[in-house]
Protein backbone atom coordinates (compact mmCIF):
# COMPACT_ATOMS: atom_id res chain seq x y z
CA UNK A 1 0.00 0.00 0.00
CA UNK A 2 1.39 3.37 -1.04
CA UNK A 3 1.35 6.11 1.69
CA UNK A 4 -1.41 9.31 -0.09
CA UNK A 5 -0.09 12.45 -1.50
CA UNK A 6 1.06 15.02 0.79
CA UNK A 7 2.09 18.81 0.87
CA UNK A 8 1.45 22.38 0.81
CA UNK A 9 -1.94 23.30 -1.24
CA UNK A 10 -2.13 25.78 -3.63
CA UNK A 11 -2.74 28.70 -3.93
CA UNK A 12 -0.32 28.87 -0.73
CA UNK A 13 -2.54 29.98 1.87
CA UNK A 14 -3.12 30.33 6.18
CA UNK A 15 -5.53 27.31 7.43
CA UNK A 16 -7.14 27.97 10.42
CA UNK A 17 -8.16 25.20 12.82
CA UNK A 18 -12.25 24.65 12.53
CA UNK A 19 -15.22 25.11 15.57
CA UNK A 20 -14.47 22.69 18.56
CA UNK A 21 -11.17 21.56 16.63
CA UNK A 22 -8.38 21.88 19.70
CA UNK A 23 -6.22 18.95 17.62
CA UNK A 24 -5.27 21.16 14.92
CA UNK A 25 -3.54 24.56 15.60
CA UNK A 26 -3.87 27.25 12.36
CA UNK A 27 -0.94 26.64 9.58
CA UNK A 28 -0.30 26.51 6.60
CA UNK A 29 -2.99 24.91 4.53
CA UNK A 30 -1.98 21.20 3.40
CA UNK A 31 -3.79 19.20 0.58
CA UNK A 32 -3.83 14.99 0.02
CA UNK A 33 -3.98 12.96 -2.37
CA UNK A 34 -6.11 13.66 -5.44
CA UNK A 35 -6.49 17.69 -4.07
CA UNK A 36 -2.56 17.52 -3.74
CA UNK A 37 -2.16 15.86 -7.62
CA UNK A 38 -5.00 18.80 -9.03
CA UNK A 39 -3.07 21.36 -7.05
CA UNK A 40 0.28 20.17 -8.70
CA UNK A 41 -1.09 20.26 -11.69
CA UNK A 42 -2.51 23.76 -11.75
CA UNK A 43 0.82 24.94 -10.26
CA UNK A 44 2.42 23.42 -13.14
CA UNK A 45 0.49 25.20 -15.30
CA UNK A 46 -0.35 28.53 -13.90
CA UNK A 47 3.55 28.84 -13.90
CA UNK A 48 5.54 30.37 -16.96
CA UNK A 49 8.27 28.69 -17.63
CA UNK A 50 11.57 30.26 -16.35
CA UNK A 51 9.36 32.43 -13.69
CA UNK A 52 10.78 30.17 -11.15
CA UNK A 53 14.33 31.21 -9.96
CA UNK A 54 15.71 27.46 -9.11
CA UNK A 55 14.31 25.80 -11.43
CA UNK A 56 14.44 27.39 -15.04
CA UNK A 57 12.41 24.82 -16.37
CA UNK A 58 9.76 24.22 -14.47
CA UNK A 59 6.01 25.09 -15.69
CA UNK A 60 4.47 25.54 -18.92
CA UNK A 61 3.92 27.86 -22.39
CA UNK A 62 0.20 28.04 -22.35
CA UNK A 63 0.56 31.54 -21.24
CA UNK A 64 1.59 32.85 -23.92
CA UNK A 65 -1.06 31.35 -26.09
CA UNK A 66 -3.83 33.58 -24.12
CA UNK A 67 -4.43 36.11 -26.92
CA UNK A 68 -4.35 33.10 -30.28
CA UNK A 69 -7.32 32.75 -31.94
CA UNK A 70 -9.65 29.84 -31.06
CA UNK A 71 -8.61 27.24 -33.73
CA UNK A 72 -8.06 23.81 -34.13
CA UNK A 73 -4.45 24.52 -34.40
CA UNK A 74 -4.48 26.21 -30.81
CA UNK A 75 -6.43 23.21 -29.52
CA UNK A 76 -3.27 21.03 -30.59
CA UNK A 77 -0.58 23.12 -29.82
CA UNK A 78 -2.25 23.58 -26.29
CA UNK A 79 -2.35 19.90 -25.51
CA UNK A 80 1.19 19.35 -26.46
CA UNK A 81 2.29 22.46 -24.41
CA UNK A 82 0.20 20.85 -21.54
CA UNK A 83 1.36 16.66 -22.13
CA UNK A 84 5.05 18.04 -22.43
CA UNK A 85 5.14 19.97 -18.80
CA UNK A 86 3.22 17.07 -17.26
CA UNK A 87 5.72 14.02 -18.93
CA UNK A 88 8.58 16.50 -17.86
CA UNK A 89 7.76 17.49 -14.31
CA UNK A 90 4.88 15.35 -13.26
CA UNK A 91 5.05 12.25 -15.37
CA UNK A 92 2.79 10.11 -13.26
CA UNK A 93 -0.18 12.53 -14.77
CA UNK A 94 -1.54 11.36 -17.81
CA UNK A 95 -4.24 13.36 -19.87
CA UNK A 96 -8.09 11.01 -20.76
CA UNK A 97 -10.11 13.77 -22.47
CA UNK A 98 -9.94 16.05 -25.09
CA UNK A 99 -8.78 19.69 -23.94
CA UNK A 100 -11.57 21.84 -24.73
CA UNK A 101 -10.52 25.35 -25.00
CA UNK A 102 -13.28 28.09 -24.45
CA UNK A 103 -12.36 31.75 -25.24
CA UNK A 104 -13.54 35.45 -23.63
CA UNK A 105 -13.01 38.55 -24.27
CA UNK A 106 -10.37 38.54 -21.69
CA UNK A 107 -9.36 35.12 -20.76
CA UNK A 108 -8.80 31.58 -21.99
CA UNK A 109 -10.27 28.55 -20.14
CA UNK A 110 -8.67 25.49 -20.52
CA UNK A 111 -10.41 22.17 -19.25
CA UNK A 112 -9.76 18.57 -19.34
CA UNK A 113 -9.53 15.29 -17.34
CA UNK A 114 -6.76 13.68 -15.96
CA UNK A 115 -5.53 10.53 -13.94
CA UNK A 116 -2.44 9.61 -11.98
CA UNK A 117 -2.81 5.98 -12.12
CA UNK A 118 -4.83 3.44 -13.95
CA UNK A 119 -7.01 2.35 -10.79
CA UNK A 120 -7.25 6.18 -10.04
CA UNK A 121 -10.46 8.14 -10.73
CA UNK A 122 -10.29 10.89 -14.04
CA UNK A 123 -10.41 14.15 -12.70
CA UNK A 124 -11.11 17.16 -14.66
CA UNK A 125 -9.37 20.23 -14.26
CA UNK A 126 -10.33 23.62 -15.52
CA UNK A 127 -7.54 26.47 -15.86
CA UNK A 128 -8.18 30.30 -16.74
CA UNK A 129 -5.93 32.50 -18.07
């Protein structure tokens, strides 16, 4: 039996203990398993790559694809943008859907599903630039 996913959740936030909870003092907001992989994964690819300073290569280029056009062509180069950061950085993530893209005037939503391990359940994540 594997021990669950464990770390710091993200956005990186304050967690404050709940009503009648002594056991738990207030700290820094933790996530498990599949809330710790869909956090990883929207860290990945929230962050540009190069924004971080110790690790140049860490994130994604979907950024920069926020004012394209809506096109099939998008659509493809989106998915490979998101399959390489995941088989780089989290390579235990592998995509099940389509992405489906959906555009505003101001932002670009990105959605698809996703699962860690065969046995695991598909999750579906939606990102918006």
């Amino acid at each position: 039996m594997s021990t669950p996913l464990l770390g710091l959740a993200f956005p990186f936030r304050i967690a404050a203990s709940g009503p009648g909870d002594t056991a738990r003092l207030a700290g820094v907001a933790r996530s498990v398993g599949p809330d710790k992989l869909r956090d990883d994964v929207r860290a990945l690819l929230l962050t540009r790559t190069g924004e971080r300073v110790m690790r140049r290569d860490y994130g994604s280029r979907i950024e920069r694809l926020r004012q394209e056009p809506n096109s099939t062509a998008l659509r493809a180069l989106v998915r490979h943008e998101i399959e390489q950061a995941l088989r780089i950085h989290l390579p235990e993530v592998r995509i099940t859907s389509p992405v489906q893209l959906a555009v505003d005037e101001s932002q670009l939503t990105i959605a698809f599903e996703y699962a860690a391990d065969p046995r695991d359940v598909v999750q579906r994540l939606e990102v918006v630039l």
